[in-house]
Protein backbone atom coordinates (compact mmCIF):
# COMPACT_ATOMS: atom_id res chain seq x y z
CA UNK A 1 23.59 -3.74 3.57
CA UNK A 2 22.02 -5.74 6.61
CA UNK A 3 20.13 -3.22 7.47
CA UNK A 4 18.81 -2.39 3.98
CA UNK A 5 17.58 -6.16 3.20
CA UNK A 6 16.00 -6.13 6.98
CA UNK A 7 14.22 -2.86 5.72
CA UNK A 8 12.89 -4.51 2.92
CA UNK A 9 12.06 -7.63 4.36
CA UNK A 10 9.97 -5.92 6.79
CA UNK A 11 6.49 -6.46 5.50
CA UNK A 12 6.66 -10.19 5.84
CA UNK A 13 7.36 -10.01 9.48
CA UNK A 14 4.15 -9.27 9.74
CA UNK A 15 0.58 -11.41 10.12
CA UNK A 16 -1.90 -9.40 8.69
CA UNK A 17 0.61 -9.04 5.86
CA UNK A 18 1.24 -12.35 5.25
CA UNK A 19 -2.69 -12.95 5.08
CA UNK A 20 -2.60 -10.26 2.81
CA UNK A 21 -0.49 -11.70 0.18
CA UNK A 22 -1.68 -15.14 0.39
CA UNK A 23 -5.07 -14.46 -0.18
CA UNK A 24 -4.73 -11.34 -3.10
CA UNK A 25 -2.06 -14.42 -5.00
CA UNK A 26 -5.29 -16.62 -4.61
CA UNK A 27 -7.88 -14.23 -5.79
CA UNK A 28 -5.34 -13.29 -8.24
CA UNK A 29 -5.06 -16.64 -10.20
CA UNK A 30 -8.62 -16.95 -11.16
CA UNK A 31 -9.54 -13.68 -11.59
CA UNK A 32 -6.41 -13.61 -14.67
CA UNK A 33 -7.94 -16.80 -16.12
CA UNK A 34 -11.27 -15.32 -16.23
CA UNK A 35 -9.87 -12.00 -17.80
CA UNK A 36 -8.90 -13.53 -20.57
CA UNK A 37 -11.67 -15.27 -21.37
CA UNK A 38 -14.06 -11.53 -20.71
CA UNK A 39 -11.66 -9.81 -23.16
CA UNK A 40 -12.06 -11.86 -25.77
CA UNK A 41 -15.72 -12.40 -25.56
CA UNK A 42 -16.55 -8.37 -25.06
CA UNK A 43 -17.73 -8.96 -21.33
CA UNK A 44 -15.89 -7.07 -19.86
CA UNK A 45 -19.16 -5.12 -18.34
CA UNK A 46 -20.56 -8.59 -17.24
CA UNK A 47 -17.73 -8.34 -14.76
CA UNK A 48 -18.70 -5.27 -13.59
CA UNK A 49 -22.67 -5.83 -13.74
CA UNK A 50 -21.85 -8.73 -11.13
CA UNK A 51 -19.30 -7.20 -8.72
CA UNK A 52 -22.17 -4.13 -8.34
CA UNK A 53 -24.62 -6.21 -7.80
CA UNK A 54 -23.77 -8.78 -4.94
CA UNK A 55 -24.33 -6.16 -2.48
CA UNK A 56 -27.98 -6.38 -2.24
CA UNK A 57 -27.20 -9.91 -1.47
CA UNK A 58 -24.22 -9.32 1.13
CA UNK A 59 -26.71 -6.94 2.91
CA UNK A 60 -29.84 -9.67 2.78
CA UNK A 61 -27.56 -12.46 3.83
CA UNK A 62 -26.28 -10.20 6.98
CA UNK A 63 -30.49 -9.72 7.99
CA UNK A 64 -31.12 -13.40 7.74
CA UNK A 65 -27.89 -14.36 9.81
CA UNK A 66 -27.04 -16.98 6.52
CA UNK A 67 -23.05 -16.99 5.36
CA UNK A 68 -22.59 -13.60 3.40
CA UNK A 69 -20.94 -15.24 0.29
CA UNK A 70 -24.33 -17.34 -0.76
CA UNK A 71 -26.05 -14.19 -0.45
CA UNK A 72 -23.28 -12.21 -2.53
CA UNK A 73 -23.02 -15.36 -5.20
CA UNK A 74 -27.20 -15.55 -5.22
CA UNK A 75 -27.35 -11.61 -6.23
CA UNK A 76 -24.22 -12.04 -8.70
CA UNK A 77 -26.11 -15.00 -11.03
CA UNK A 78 -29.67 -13.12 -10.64
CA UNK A 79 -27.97 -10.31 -12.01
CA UNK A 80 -26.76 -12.47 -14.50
CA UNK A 81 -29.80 -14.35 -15.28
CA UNK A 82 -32.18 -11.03 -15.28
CA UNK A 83 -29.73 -9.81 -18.09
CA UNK A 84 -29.66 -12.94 -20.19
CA UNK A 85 -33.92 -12.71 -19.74
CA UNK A 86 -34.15 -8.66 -20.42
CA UNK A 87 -31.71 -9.38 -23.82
CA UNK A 88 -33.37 -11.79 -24.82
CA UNK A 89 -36.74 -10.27 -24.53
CA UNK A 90 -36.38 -6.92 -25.91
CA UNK A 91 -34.80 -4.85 -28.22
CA UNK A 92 -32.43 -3.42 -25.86
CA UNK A 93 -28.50 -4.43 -26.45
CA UNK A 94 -26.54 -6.52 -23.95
CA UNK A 95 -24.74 -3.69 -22.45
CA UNK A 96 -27.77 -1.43 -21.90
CA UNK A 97 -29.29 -4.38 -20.14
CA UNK A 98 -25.93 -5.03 -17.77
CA UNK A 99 -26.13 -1.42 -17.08
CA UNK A 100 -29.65 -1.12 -16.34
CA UNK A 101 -29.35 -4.45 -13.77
CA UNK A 102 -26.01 -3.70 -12.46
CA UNK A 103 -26.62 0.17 -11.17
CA UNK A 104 -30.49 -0.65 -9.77
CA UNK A 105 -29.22 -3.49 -8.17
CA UNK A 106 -25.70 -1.34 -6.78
CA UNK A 107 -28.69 1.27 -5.38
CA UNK A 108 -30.99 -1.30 -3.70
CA UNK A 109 -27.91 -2.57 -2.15
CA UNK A 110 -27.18 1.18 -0.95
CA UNK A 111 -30.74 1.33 0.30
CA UNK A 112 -31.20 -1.25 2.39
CA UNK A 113 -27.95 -0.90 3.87
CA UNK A 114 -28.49 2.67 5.35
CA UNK A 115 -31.99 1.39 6.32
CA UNK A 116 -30.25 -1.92 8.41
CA UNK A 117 -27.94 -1.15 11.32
CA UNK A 118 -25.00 -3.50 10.88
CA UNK A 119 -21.50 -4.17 11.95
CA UNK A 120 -20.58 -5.56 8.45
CA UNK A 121 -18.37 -1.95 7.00
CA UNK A 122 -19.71 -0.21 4.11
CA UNK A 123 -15.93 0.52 3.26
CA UNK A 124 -15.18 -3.19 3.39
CA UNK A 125 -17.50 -4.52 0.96
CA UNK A 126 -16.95 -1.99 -1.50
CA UNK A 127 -13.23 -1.55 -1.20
CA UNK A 128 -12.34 -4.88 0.18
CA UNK A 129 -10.14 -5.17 3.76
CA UNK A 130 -6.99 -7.91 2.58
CA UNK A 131 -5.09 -6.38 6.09
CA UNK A 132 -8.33 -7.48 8.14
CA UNK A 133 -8.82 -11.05 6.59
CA UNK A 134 -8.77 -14.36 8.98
CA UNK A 135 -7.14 -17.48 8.01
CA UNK A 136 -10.68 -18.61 7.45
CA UNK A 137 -10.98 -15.91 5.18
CA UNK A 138 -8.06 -17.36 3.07
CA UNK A 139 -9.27 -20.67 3.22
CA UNK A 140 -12.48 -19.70 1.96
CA UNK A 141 -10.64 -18.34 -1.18
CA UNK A 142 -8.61 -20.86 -1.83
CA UNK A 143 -11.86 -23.25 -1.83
CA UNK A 144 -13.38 -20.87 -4.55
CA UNK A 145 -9.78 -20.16 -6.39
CA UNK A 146 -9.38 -23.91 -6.97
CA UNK A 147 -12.92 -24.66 -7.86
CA UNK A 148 -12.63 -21.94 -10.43
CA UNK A 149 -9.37 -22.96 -11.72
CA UNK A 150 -10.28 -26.53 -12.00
CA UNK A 151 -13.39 -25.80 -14.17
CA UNK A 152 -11.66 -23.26 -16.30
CA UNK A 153 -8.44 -25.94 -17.34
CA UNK A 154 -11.45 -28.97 -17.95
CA UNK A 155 -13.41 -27.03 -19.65
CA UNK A 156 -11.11 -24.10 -21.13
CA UNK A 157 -11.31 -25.41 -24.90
CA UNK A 158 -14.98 -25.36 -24.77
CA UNK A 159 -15.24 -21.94 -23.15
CA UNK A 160 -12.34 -20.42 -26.01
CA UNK A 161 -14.63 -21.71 -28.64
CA UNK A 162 -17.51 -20.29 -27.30
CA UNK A 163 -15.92 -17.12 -26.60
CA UNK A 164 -14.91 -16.29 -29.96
CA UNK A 165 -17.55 -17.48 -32.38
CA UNK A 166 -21.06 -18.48 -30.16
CA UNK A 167 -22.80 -19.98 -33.56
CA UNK A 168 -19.98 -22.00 -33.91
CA UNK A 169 -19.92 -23.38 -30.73
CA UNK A 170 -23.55 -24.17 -31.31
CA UNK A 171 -22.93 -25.31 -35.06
CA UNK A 172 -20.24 -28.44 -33.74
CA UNK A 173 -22.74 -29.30 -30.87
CA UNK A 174 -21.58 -27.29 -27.88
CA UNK A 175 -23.69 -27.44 -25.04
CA UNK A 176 -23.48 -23.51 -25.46
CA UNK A 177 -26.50 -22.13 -22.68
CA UNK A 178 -24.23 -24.85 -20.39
CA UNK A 179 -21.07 -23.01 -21.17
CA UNK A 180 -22.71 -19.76 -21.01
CA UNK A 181 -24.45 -19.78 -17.55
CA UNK A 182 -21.14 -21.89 -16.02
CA UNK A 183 -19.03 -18.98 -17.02
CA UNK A 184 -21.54 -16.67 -15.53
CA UNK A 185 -21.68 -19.10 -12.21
CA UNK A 186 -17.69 -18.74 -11.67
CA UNK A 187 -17.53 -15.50 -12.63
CA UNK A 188 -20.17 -15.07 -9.53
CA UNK A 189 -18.33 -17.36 -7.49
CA UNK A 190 -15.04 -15.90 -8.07
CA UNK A 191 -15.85 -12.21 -7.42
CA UNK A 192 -17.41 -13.57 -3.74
CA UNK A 193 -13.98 -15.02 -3.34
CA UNK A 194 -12.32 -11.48 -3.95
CA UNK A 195 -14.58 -9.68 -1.86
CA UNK A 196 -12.61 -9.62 1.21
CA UNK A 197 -9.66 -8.83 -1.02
CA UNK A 198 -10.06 -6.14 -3.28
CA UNK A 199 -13.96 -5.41 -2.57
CA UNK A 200 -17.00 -4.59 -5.39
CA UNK A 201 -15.86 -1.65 -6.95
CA UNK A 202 -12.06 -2.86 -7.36
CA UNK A 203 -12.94 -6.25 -8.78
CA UNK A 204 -13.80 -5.11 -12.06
CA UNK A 205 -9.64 -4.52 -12.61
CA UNK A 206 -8.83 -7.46 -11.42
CA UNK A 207 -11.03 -8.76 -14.18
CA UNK A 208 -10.55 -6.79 -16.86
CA UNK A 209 -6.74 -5.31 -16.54
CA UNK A 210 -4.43 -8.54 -16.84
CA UNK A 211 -6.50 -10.05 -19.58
CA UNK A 212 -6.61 -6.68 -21.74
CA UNK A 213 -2.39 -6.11 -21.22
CA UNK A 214 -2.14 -9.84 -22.09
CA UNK A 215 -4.09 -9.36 -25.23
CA UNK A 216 -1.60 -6.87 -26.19
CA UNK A 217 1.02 -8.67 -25.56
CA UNK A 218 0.83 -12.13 -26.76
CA UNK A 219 -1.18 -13.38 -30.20
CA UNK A 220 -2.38 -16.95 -28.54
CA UNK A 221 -4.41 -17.80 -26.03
CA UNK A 222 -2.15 -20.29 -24.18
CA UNK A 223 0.54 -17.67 -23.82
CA UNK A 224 -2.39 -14.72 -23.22
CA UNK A 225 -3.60 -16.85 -19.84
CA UNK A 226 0.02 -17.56 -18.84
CA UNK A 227 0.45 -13.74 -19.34
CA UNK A 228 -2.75 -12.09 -17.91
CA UNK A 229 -1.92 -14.46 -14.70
CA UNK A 230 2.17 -13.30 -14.49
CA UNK A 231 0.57 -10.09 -14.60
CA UNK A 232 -2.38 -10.15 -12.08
CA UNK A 233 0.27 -12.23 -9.87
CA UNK A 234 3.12 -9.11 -9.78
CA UNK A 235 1.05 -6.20 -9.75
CA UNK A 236 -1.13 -8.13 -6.48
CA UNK A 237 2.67 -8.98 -4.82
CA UNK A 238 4.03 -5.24 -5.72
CA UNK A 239 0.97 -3.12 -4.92
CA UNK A 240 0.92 -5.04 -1.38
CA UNK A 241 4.60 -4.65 -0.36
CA UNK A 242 4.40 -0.91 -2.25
CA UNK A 243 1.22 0.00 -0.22
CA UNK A 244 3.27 -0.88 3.01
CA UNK A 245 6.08 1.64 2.76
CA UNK A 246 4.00 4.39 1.01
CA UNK A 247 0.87 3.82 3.75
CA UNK A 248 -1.69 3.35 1.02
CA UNK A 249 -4.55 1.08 0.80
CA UNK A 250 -3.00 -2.12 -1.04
CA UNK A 251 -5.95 -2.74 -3.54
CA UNK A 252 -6.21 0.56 -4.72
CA UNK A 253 -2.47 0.44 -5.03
CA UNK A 254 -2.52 -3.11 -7.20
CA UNK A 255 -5.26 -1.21 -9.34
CA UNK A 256 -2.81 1.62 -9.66
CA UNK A 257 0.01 -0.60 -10.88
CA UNK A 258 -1.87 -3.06 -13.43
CA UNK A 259 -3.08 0.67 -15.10
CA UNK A 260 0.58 2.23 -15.32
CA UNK A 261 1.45 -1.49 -17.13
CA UNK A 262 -1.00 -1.13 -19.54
CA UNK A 263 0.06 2.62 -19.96
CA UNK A 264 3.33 1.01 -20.85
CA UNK A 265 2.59 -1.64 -22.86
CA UNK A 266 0.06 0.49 -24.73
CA UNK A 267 2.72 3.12 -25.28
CA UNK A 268 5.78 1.04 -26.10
CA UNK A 269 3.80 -1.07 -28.62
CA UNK A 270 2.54 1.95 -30.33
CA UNK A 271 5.69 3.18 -30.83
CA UNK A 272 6.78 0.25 -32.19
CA UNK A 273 3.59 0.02 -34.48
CA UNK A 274 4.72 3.42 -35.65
CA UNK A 275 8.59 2.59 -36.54
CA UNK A 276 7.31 -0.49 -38.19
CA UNK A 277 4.97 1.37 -40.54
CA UNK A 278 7.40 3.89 -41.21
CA UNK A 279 10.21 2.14 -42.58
């Protein structure tokens, strides 16, 4: 019995696994809070428009020696920006926009960083590094987590409002561009935090998964947050200590996990959809 609990204790013994799970629990947070709030409003893409697109500015920062999360954070809310500009001055919908922006931004990024020799790892930035981070690493994340969360709980009735009906929230005197471009800004800021975590391509699920199981799940928003975070919060602790005894990558393995919940919670509610209409 000993031995078995000092078997499974194991990963905490460890530095770079301690890192590991303090920083994917603060990446985690705001990432769930955020999900919730790109379900509901159908921007779900926007999420992964920005993660593809901050490596241009990761690669431009590294040239002109400048910290590489205002580079990453400066691509994210151009990205942004270009697509709010495009939509509104075309015929084209949103998402044809976000894809348009996202994938020649994703490909300039590519391009210029074949074309720079660097010691900053392809791998990395795309698939983050959470058993490489620094302390400073985590600090730097909990700097962006808690900005994030602080503006989401001031400002969280506003942002509901303007997620579900935007001519409402412009109708009762919203400052809705405000609201808008915010959201956009910690969205930006908030993937930067992650980078070193889960990386550009991963971030999308950590956007998108927790809020879309919680919107299954619960039938208020209060109780989706609180659900989309529990969820983002057990799949980053389990795919971490999982990833350790199977040898996997851990944020491939979180990914993994938050997609066999939704599996579940898909499947289970349809069946109970189905008994319920039956009888």
């Amino acid at each position: 019995m000993t031995e078995l609990l000092a078997l499974l204790l194991t990963p905490f013994e460890f530095a770079f696994m301690q890192k590991a799970f303090v920083i994917t629990m603060l990446v985690s947070v705001p990432m769930a809070m955020l999900s919730s709030f790109l379900v509901l409003k159908g921007w779900s893409l926007m999420g992964d428009a920005i993660s593809h697109s901050i490596l241009p500015g990761v690669v431009l920062a590294y040239i002109i020696n400048i910290p590489l999360a205002i580079g990453a954070f400066a691509a994210g809310m151009f990205c942004a920006i270009a697509t709010g500009f495009l939509k509104h001055n075309s015929r084209i919908k949103e998402d044809t926009v976000m894809g348009v922006v996202f994938s020649g931004m994703f490909a300039f990024g590519l391009v210029l960083y074949v074309k720079v020799e660097t010691d900053v790892h392809l791998d990395h930035i795309l698939f983050g590094d959470m058993l490489g981070v620094t302390w400073l690493n985590v600090s730097e994340s909990a700097v962006i987590a808690l900005l994030a969360v602080a503006f989401i709980l001031i400002k969280r009735k506003d942002l509901l409002v303007h997620s579900f009906d935007h001519q409402h929230a412009r109708a009762i005197g919203l400052p809705v561009t405000f609201l808008h471009y915010s959201l956009l800004a910690v969205l930006s800021l908030t993937i930067v935090g992650a980078l070193k975590a889960v990386g550009i391509i991963l971030a999308i699920a950590m956007l998108v998964s927790p809020g879309a199981i919680a919107f299954l799940l619960t039938r208020s928003f209060e109780k989706m947050m609180l659900c989309s975070i529990a969820v983002a919060a057990s799949a980053a602790f389990f795919g971490i200590y999982l990833s350790f005894f199977i040898d996997s990558a851990p944020a491939p393995t979180i990914v993994l996990i938050m997609s066999f919940e939704f599996i579940a919670v898909f499947t289970v509610l349809s069946g109970v959809f189905k008994k319920a209409a039956k009888s």
